[in-house]
PDB file of N, CA and C in Angstrom:
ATOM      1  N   UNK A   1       0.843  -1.173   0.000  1.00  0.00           N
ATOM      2  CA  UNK A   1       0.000   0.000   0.000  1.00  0.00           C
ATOM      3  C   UNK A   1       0.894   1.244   0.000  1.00  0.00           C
ATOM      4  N   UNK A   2       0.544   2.423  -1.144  1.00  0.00           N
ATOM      5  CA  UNK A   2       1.612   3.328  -1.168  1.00  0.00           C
ATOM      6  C   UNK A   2       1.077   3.975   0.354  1.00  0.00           C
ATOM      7  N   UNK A   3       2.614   5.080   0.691  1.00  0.00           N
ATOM      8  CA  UNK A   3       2.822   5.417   2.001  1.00  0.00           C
ATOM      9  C   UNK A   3       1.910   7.036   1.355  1.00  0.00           C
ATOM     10  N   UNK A   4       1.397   7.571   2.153  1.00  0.00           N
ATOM     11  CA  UNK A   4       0.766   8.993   2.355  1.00  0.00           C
ATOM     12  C   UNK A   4       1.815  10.083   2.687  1.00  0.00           C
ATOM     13  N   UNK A   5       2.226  10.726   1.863  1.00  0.00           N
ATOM     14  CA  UNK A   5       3.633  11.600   1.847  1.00  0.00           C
ATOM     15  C   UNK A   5       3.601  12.864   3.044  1.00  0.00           C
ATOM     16  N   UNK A   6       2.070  12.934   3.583  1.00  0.00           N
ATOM     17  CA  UNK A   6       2.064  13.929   4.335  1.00  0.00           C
ATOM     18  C   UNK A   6       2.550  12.704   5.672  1.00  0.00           C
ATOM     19  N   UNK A   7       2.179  11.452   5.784  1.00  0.00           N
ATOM     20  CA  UNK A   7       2.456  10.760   7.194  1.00  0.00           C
ATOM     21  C   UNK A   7       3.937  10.983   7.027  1.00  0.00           C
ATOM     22  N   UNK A   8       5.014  11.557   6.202  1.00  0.00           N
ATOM     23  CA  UNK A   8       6.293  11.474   6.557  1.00  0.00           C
ATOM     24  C   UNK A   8       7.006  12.896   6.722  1.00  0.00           C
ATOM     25  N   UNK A   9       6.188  14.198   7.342  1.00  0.00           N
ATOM     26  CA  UNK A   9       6.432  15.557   7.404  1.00  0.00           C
ATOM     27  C   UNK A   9       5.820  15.898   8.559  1.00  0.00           C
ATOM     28  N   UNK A  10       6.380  16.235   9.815  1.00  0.00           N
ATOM     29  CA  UNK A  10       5.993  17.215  10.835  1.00  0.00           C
ATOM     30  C   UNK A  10       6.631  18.830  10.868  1.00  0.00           C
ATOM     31  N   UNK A  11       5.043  19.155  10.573  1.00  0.00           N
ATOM     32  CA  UNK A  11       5.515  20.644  10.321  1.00  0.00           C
ATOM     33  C   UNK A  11       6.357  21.055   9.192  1.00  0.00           C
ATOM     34  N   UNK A  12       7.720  21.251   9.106  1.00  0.00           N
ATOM     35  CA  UNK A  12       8.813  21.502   7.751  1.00  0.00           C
ATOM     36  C   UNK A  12       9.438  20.279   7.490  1.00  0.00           C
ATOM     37  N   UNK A  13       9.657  19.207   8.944  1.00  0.00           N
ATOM     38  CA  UNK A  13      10.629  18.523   8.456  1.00  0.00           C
ATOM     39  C   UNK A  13      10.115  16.973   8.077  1.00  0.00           C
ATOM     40  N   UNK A  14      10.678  16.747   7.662  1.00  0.00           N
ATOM     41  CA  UNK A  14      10.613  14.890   7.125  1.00  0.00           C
ATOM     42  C   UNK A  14      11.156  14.145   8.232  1.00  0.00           C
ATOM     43  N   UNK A  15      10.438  12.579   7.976  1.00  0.00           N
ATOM     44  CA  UNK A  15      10.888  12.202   8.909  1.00  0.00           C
ATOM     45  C   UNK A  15      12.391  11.945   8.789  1.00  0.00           C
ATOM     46  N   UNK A  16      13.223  11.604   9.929  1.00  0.00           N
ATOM     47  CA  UNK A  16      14.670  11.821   9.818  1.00  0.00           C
ATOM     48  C   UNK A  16      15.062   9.827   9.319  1.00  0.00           C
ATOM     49  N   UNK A  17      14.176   8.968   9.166  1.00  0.00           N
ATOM     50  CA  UNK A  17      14.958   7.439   9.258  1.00  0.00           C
ATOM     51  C   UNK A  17      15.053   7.679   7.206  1.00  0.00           C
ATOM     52  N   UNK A  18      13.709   8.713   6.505  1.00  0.00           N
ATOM     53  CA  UNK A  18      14.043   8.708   5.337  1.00  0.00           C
ATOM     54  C   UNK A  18      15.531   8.637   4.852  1.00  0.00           C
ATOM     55  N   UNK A  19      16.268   9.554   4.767  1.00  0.00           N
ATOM     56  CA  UNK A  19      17.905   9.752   4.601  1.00  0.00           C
ATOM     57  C   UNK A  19      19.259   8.851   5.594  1.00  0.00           C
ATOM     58  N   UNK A  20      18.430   8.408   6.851  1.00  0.00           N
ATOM     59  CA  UNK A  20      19.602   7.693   7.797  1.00  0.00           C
ATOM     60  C   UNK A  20      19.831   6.427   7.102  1.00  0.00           C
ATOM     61  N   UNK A  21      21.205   6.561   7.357  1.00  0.00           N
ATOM     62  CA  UNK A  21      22.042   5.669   7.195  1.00  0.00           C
ATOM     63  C   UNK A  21      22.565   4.543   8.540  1.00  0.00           C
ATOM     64  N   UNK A  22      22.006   5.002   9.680  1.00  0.00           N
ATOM     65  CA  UNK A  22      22.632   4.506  10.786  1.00  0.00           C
ATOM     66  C   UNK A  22      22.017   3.620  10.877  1.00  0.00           C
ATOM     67  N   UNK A  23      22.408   2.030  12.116  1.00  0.00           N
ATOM     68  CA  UNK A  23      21.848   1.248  12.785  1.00  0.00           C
ATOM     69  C   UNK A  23      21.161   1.865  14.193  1.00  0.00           C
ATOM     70  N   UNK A  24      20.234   1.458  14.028  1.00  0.00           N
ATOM     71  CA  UNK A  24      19.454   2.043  15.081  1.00  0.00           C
ATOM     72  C   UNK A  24      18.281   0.967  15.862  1.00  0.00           C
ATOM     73  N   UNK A  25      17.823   1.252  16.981  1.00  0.00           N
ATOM     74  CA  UNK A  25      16.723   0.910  17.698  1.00  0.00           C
ATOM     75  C   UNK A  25      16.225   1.796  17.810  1.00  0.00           C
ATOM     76  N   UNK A  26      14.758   1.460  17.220  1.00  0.00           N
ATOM     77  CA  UNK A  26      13.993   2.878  16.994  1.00  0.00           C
ATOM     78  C   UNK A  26      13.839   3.258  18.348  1.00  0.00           C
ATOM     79  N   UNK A  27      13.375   2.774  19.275  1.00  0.00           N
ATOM     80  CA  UNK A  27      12.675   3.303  20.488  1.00  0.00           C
ATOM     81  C   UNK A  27      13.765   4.111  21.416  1.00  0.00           C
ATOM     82  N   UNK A  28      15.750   3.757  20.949  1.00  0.00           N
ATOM     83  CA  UNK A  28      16.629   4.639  21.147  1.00  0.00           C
ATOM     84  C   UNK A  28      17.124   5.688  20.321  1.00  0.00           C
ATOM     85  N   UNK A  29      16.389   6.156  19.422  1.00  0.00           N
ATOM     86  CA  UNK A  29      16.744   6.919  18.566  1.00  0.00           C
ATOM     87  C   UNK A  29      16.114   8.430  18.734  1.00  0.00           C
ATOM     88  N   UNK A  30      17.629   9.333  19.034  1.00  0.00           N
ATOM     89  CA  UNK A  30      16.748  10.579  19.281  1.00  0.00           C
ATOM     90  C   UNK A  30      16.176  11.099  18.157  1.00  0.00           C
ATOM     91  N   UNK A  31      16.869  11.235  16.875  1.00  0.00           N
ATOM     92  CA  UNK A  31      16.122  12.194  15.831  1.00  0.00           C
ATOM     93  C   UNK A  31      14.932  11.775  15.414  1.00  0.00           C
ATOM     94  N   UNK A  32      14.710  10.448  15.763  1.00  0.00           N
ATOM     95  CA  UNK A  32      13.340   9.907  15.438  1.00  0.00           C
ATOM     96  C   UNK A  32      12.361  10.072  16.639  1.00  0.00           C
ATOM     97  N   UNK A  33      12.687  10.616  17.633  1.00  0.00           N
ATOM     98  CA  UNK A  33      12.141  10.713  18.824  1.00  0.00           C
ATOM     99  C   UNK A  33      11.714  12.292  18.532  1.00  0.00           C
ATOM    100  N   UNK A  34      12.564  13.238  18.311  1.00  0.00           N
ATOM    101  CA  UNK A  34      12.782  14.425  18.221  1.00  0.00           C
ATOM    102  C   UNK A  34      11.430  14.695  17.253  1.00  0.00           C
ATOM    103  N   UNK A  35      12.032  14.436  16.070  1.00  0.00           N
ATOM    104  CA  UNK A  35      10.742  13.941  15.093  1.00  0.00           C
ATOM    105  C   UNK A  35       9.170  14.335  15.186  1.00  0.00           C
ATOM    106  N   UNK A  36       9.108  12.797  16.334  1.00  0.00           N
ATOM    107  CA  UNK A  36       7.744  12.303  16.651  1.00  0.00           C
ATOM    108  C   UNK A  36       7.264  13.696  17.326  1.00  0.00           C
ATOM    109  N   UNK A  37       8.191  14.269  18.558  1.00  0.00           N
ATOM    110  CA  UNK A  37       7.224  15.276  19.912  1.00  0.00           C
ATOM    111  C   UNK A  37       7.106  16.127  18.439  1.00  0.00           C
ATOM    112  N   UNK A  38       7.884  16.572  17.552  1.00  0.00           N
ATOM    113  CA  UNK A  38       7.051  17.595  16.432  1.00  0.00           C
ATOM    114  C   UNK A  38       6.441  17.446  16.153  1.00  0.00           C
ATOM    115  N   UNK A  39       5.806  16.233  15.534  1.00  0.00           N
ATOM    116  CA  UNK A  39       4.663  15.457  15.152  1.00  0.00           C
ATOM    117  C   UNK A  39       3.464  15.724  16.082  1.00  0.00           C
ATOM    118  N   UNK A  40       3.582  15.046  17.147  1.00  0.00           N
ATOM    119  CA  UNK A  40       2.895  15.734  17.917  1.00  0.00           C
ATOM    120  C   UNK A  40       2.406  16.853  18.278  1.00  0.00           C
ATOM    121  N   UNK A  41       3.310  18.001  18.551  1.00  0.00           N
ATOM    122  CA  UNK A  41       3.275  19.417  19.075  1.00  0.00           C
ATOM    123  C   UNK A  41       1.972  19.856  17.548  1.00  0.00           C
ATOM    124  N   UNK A  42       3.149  19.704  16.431  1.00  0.00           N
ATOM    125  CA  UNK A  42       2.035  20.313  14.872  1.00  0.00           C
ATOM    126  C   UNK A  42       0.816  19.766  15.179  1.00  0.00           C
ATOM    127  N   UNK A  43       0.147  18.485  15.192  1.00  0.00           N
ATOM    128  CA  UNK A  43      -0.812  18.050  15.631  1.00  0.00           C
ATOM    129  C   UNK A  43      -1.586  18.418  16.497  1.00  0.00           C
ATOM    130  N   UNK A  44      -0.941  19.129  17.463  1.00  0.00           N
ATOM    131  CA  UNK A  44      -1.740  19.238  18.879  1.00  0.00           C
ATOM    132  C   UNK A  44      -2.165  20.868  19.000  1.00  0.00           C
ATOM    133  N   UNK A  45      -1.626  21.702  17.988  1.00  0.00           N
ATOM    134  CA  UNK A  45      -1.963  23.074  17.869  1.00  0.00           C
ATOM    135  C   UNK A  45      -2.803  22.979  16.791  1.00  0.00           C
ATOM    136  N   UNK A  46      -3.140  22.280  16.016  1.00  0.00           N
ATOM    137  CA  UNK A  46      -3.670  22.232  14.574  1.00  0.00           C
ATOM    138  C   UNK A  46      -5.369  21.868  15.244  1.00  0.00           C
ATOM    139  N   UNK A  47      -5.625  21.455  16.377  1.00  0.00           N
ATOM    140  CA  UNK A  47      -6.831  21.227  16.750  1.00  0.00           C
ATOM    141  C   UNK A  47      -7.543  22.355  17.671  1.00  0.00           C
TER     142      UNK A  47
END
């Protein structure tokens, strides 16, 4: 199922695992953490 291009943008930025190159555990990963509370925050003023 194609992905919804807005589920990969909080606010300006994209999500950060698009371009990473690193090994990671998501649930230790700050820029993906960082990310998400934007995700959130845009979300949570948008209502």
């Amino acid at each position: 199922m194609p992905v919804n291009p807005a589920d990969l943008i909080a606010g300006d930025e994209l999500i950060p695992c698009v371009a990473c190159d690193l090994e990671c555990i998501v649930d230790q990963c700050h820029p993906l953490m960082d990310w998400m509370y934007q995700l959130a925050i845009v979300e949570h003023t948008e209502e």
